[in-house]
C-alpha atoms as a PDB file:
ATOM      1  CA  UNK A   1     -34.253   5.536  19.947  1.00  0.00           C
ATOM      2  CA  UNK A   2     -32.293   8.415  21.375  1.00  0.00           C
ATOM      3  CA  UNK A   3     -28.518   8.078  23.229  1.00  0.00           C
ATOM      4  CA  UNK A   4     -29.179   8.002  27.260  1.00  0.00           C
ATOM      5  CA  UNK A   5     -28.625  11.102  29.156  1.00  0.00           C
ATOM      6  CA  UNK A   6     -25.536  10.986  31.258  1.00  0.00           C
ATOM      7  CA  UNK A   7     -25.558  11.388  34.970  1.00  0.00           C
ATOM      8  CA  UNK A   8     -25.064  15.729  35.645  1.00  0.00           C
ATOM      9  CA  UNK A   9     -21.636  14.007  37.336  1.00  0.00           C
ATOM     10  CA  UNK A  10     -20.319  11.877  34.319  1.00  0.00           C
ATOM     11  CA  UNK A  11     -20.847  14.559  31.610  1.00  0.00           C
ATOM     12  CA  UNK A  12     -17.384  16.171  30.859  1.00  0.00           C
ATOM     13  CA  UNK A  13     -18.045  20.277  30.327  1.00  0.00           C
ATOM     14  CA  UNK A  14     -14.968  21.202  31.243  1.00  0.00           C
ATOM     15  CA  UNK A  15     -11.954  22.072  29.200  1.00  0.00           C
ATOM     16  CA  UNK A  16      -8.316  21.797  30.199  1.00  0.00           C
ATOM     17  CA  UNK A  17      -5.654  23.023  27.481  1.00  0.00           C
ATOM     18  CA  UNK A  18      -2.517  21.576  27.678  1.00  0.00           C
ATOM     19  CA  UNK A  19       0.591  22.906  25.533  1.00  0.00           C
ATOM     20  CA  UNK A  20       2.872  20.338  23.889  1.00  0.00           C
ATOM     21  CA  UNK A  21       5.639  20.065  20.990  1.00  0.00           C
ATOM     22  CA  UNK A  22       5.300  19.002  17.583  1.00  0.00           C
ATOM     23  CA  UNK A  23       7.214  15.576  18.354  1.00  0.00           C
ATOM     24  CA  UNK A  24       4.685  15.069  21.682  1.00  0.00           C
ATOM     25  CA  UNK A  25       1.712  15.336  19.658  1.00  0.00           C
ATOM     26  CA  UNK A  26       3.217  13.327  17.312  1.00  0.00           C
ATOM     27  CA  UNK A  27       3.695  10.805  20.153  1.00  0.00           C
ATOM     28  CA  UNK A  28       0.328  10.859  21.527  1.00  0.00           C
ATOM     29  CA  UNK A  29      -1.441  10.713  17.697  1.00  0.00           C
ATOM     30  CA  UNK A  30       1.435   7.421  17.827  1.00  0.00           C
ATOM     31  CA  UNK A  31      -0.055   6.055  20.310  1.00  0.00           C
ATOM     32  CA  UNK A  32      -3.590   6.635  19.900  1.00  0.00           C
ATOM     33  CA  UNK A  33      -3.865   4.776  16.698  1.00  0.00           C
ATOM     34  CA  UNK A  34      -2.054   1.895  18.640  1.00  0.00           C
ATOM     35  CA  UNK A  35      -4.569   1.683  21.317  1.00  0.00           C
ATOM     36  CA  UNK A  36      -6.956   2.494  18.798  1.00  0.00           C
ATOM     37  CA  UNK A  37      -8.479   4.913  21.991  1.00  0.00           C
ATOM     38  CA  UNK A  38      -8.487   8.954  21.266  1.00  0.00           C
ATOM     39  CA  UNK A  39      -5.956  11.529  22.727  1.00  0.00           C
ATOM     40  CA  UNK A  40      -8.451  12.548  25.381  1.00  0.00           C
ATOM     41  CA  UNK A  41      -8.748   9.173  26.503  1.00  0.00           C
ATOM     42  CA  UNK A  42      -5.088   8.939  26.770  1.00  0.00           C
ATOM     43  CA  UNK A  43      -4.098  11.631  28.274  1.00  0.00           C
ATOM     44  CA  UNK A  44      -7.053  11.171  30.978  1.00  0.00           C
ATOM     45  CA  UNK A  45      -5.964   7.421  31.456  1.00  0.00           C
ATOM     46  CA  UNK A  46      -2.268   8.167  31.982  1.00  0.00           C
ATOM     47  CA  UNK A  47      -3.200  11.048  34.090  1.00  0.00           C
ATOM     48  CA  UNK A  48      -5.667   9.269  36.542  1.00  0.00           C
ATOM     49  CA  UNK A  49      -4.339   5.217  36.224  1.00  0.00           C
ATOM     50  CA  UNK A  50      -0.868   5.875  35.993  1.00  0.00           C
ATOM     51  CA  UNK A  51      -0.953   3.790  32.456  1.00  0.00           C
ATOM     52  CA  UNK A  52      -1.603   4.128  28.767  1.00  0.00           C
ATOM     53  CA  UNK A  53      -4.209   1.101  27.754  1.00  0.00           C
ATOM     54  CA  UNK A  54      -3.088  -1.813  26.371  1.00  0.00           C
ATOM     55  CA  UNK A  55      -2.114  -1.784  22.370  1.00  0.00           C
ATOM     56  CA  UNK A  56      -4.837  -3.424  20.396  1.00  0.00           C
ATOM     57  CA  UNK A  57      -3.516  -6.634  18.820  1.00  0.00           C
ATOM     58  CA  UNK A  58      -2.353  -6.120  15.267  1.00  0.00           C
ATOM     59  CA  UNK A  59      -4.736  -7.182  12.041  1.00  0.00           C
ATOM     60  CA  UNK A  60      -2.847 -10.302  10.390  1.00  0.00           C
ATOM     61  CA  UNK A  61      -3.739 -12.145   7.178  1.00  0.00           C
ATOM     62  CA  UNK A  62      -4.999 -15.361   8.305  1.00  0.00           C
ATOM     63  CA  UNK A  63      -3.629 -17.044   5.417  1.00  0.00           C
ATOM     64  CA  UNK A  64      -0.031 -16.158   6.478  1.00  0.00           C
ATOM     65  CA  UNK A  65      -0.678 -16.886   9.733  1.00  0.00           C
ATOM     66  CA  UNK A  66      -2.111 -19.915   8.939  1.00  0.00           C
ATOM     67  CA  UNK A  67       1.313 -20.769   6.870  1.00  0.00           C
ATOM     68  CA  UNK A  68       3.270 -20.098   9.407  1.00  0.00           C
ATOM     69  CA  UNK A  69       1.465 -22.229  11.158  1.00  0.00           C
ATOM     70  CA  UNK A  70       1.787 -25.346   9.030  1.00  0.00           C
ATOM     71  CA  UNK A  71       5.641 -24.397   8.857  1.00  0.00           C
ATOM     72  CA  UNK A  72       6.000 -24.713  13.036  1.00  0.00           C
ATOM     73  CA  UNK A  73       4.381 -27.873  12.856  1.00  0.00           C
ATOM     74  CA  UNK A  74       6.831 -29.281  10.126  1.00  0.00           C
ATOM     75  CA  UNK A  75       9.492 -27.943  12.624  1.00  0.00           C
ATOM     76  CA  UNK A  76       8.345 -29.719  15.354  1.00  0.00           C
ATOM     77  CA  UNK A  77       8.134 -33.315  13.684  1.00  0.00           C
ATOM     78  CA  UNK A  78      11.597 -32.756  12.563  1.00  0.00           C
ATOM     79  CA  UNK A  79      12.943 -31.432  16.201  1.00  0.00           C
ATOM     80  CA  UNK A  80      10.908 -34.574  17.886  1.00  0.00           C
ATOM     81  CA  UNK A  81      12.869 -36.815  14.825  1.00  0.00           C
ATOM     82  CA  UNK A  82      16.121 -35.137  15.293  1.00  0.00           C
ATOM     83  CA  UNK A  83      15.924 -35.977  19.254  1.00  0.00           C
ATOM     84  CA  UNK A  84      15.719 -39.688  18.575  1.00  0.00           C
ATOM     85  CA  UNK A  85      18.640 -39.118  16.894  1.00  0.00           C
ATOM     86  CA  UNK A  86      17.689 -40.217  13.585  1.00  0.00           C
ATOM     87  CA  UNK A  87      19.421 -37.557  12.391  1.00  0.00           C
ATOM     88  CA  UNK A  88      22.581 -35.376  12.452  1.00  0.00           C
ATOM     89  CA  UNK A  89      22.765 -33.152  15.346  1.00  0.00           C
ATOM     90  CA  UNK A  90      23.861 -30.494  12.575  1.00  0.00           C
ATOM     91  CA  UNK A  91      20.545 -30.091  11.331  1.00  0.00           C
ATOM     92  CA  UNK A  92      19.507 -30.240  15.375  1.00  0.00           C
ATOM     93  CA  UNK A  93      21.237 -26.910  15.917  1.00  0.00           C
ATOM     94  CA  UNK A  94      19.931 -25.193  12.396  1.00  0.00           C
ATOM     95  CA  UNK A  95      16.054 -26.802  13.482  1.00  0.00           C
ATOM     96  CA  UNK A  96      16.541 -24.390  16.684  1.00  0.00           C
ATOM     97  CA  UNK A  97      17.763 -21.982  15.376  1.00  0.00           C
ATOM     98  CA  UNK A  98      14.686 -21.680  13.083  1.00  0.00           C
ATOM     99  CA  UNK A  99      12.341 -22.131  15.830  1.00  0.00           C
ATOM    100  CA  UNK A 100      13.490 -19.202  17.528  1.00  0.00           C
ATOM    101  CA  UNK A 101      13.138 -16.909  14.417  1.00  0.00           C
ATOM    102  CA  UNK A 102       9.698 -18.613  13.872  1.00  0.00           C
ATOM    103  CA  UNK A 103       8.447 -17.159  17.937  1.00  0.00           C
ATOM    104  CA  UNK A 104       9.925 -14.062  16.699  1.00  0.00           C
ATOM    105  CA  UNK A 105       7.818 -13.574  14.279  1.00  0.00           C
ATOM    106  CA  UNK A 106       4.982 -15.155  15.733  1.00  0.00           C
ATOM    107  CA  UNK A 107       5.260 -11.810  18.495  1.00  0.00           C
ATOM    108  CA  UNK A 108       5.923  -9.984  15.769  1.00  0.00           C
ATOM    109  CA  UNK A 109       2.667 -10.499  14.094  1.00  0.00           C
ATOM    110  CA  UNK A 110       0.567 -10.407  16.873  1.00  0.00           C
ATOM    111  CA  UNK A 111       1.525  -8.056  18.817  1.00  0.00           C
ATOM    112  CA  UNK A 112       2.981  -5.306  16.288  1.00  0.00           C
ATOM    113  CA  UNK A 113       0.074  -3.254  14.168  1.00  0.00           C
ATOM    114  CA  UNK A 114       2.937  -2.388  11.397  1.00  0.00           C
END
């Protein structure tokens, strides 16, 4: 089964050359594999939405993720635990602490391809 035929409107015949520097294409081949969308694409998006598309959420190894999963929840029990005050509020202040490194990396992972 052949591709449809485009509408005589949609089909894009017409070539537009725009001149850029070496650290601008570098820039837009950047962001391209972010977006995981071509140059064209980006260039026509910015230049008719106002935008660049969305970055495409970064590939993580479900076993780390999974990990760090396991690790949060171990964090929790001992942050509900140390709010009874069962324990020292020392280990309180090092249980946040540790909770914001663990959001960190949670963005981190999700939201960086690197």
């Amino acid at each position: 089964m052949s591709r449809p035929r485009l509408n005589t409107g949609d089909v894009r015949s017409v070539n537009f050359t725009v001149r850029l520097t070496d650290g601008e294409v570098k820039k837009l081949a950047r962001l391209s594999e972010i977006t995981g969308r071509s140059t064209s694409d980006l260039m026509r998006e910015k230049l008719f939405k106002g935008k660049f598309p969305e970055p495409k959420l970064a590939r993580i190894d479900l076993n780390t993720f999974l990990e760090l999963k396991k690790i949060g929840v171990n964090l929790n029990q001992l942050t509900r635990l140390a709010h009874t005050n069962r324990i020292g509020m020392d280990l309180v202040v090092t249980l946040m602490q540790l909770h914001r490194q663990q959001e960190k990396i949670y963005a981190k992972l999700l939201f960086h391809d690197s």
